[in-house]
N, C-alpha and C. Protein backbone atom coordinates (compact mmCIF):
# COMPACT_ATOMS: atom_id res chain seq x y z
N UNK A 1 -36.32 -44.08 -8.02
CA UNK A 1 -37.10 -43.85 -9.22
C UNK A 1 -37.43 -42.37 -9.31
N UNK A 2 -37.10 -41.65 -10.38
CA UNK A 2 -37.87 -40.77 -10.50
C UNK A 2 -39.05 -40.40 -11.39
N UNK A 3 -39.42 -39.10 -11.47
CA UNK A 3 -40.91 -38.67 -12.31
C UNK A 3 -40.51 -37.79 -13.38
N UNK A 4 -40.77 -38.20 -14.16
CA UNK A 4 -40.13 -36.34 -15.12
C UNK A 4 -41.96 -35.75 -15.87
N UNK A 5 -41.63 -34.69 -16.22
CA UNK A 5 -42.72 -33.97 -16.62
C UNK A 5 -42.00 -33.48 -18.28
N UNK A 6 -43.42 -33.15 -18.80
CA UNK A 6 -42.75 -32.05 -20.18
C UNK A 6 -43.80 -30.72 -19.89
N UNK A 7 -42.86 -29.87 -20.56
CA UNK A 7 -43.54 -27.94 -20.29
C UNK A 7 -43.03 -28.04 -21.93
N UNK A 8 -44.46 -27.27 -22.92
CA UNK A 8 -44.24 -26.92 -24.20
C UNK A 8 -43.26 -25.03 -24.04
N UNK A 9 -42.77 -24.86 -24.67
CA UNK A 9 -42.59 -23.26 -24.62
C UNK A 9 -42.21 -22.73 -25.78
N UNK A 10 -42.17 -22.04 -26.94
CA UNK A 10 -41.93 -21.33 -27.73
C UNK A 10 -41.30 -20.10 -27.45
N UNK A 11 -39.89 -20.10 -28.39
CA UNK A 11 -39.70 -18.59 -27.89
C UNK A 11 -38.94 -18.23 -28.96
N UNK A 12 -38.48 -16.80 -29.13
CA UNK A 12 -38.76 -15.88 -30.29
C UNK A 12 -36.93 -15.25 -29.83
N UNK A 13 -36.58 -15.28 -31.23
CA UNK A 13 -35.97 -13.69 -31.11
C UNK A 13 -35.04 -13.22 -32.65
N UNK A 14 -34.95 -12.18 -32.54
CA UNK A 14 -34.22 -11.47 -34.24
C UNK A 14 -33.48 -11.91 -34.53
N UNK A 15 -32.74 -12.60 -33.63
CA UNK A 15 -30.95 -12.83 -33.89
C UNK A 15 -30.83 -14.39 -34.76
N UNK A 16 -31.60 -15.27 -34.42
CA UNK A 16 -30.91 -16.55 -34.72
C UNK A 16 -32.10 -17.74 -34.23
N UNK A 17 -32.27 -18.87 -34.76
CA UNK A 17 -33.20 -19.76 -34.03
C UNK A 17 -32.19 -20.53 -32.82
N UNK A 18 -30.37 -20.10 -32.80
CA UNK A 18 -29.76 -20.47 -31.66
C UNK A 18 -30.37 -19.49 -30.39
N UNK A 19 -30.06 -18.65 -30.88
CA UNK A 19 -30.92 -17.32 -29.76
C UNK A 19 -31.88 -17.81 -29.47
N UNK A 20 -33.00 -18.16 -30.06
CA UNK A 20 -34.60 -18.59 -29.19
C UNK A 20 -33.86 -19.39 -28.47
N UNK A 21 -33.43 -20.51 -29.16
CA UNK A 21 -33.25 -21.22 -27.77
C UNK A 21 -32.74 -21.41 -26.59
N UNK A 22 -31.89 -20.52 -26.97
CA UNK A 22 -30.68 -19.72 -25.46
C UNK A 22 -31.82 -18.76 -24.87
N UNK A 23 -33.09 -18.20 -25.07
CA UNK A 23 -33.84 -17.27 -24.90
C UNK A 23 -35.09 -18.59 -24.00
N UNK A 24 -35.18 -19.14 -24.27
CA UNK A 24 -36.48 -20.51 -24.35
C UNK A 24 -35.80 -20.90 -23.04
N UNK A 25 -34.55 -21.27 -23.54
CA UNK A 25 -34.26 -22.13 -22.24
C UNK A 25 -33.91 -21.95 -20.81
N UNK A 26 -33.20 -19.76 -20.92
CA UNK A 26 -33.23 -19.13 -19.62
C UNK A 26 -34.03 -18.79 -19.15
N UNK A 27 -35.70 -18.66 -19.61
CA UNK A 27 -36.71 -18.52 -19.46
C UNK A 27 -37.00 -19.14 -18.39
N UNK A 28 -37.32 -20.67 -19.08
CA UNK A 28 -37.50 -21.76 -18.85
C UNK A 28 -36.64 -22.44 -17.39
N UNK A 29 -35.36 -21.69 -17.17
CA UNK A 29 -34.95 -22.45 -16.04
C UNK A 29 -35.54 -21.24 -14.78
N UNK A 30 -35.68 -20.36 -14.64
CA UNK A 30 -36.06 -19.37 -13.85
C UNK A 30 -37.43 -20.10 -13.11
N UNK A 31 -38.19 -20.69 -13.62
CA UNK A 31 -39.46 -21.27 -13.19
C UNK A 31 -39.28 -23.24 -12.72
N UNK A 32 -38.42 -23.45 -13.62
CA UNK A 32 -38.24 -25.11 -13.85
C UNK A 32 -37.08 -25.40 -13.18
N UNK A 33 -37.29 -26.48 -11.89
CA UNK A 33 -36.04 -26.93 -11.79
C UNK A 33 -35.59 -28.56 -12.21
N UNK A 34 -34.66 -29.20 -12.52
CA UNK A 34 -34.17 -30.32 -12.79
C UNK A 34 -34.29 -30.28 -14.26
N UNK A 35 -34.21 -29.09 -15.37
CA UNK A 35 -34.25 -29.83 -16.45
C UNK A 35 -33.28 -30.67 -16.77
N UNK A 36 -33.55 -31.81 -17.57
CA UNK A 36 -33.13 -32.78 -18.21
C UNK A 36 -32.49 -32.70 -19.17
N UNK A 37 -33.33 -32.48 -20.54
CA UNK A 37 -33.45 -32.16 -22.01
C UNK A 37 -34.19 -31.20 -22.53
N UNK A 38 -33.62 -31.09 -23.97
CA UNK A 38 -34.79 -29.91 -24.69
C UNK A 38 -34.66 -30.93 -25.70
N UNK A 39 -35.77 -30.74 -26.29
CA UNK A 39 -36.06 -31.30 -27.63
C UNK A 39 -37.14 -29.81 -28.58
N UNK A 40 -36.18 -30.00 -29.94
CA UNK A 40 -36.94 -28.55 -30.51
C UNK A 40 -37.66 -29.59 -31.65
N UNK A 41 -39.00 -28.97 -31.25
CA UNK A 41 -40.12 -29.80 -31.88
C UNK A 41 -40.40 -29.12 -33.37
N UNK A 42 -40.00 -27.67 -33.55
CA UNK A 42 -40.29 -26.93 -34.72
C UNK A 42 -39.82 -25.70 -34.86
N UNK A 43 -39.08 -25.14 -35.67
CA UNK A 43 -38.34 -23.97 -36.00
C UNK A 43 -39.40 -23.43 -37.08
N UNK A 44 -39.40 -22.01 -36.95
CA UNK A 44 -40.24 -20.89 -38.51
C UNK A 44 -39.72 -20.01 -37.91
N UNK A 45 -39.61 -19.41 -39.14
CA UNK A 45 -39.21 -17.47 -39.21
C UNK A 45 -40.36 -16.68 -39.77
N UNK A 46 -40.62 -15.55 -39.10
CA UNK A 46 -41.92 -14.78 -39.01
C UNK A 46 -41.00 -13.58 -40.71
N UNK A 47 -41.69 -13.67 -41.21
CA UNK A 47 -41.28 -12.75 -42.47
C UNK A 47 -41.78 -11.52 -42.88
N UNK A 48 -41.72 -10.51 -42.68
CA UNK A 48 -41.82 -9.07 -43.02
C UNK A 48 -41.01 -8.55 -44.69
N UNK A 49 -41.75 -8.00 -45.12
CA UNK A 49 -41.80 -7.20 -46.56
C UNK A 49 -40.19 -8.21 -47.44
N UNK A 50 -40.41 -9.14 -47.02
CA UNK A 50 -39.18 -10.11 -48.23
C UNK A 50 -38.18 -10.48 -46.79
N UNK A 51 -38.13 -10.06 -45.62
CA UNK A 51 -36.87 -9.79 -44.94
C UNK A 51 -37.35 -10.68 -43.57
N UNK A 52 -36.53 -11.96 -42.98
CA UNK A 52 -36.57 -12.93 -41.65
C UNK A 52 -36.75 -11.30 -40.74
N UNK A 53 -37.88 -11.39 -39.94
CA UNK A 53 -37.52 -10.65 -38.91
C UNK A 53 -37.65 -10.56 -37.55
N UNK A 54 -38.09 -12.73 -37.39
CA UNK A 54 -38.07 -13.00 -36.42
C UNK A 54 -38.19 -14.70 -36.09
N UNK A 55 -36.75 -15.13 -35.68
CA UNK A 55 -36.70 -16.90 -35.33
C UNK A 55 -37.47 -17.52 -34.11
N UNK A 56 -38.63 -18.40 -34.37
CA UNK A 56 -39.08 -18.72 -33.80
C UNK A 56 -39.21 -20.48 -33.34
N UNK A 57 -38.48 -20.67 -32.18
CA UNK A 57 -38.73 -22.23 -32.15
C UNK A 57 -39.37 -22.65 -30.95
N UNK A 58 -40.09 -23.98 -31.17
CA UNK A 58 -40.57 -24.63 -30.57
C UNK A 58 -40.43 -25.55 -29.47
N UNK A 59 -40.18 -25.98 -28.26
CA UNK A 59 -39.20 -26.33 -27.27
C UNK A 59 -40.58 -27.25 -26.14
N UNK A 60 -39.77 -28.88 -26.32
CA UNK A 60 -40.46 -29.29 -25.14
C UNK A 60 -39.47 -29.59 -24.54
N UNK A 61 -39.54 -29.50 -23.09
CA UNK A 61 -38.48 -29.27 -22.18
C UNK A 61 -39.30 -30.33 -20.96
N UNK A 62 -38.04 -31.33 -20.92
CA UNK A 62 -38.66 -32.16 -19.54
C UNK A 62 -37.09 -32.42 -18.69
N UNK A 63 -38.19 -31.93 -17.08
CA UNK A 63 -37.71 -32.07 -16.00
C UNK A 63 -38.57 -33.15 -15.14
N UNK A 64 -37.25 -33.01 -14.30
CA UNK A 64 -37.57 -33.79 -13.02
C UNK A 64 -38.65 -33.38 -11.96
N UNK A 65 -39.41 -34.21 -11.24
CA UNK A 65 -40.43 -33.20 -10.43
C UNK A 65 -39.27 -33.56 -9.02
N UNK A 66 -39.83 -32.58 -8.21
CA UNK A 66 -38.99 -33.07 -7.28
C UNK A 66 -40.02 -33.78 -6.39
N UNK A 67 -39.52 -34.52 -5.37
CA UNK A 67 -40.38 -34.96 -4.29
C UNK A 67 -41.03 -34.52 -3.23
């Protein structure tokens, strides 16, 4: 049997809301081991003078705990 956990994380970047999450999720493994899944709970773009100038998504991420 195992245990899994969820970690919320948000993460940001100029390029793309694919980028956050390629950004979210290398983050995210540096600290976390056994992830499982991501599930993106919410995408927005931060908007400056008419112009996207920053993708921001929302990321719950569950791993395994270990024993």
């Amino acid at each position: 049997m195992s245990v899994s956990s969820v970690s919320n994380v948000s993460a940001a970047s100029p390029v793309s809301f694919q980028d956050a999450l390629q950004k979210g999720y290398a983050r995210a493994s540096q600290t976390l081991r056994g992830i499982e899944t991501i599930e993106i709970v919410a995408e927005r773009a931060n908007v400056e003078a008419g112009e996207v100038k920053e993708y921001v998504v929302d990321l719950k991420i569950v791993f395994t705990l270990e024993k």
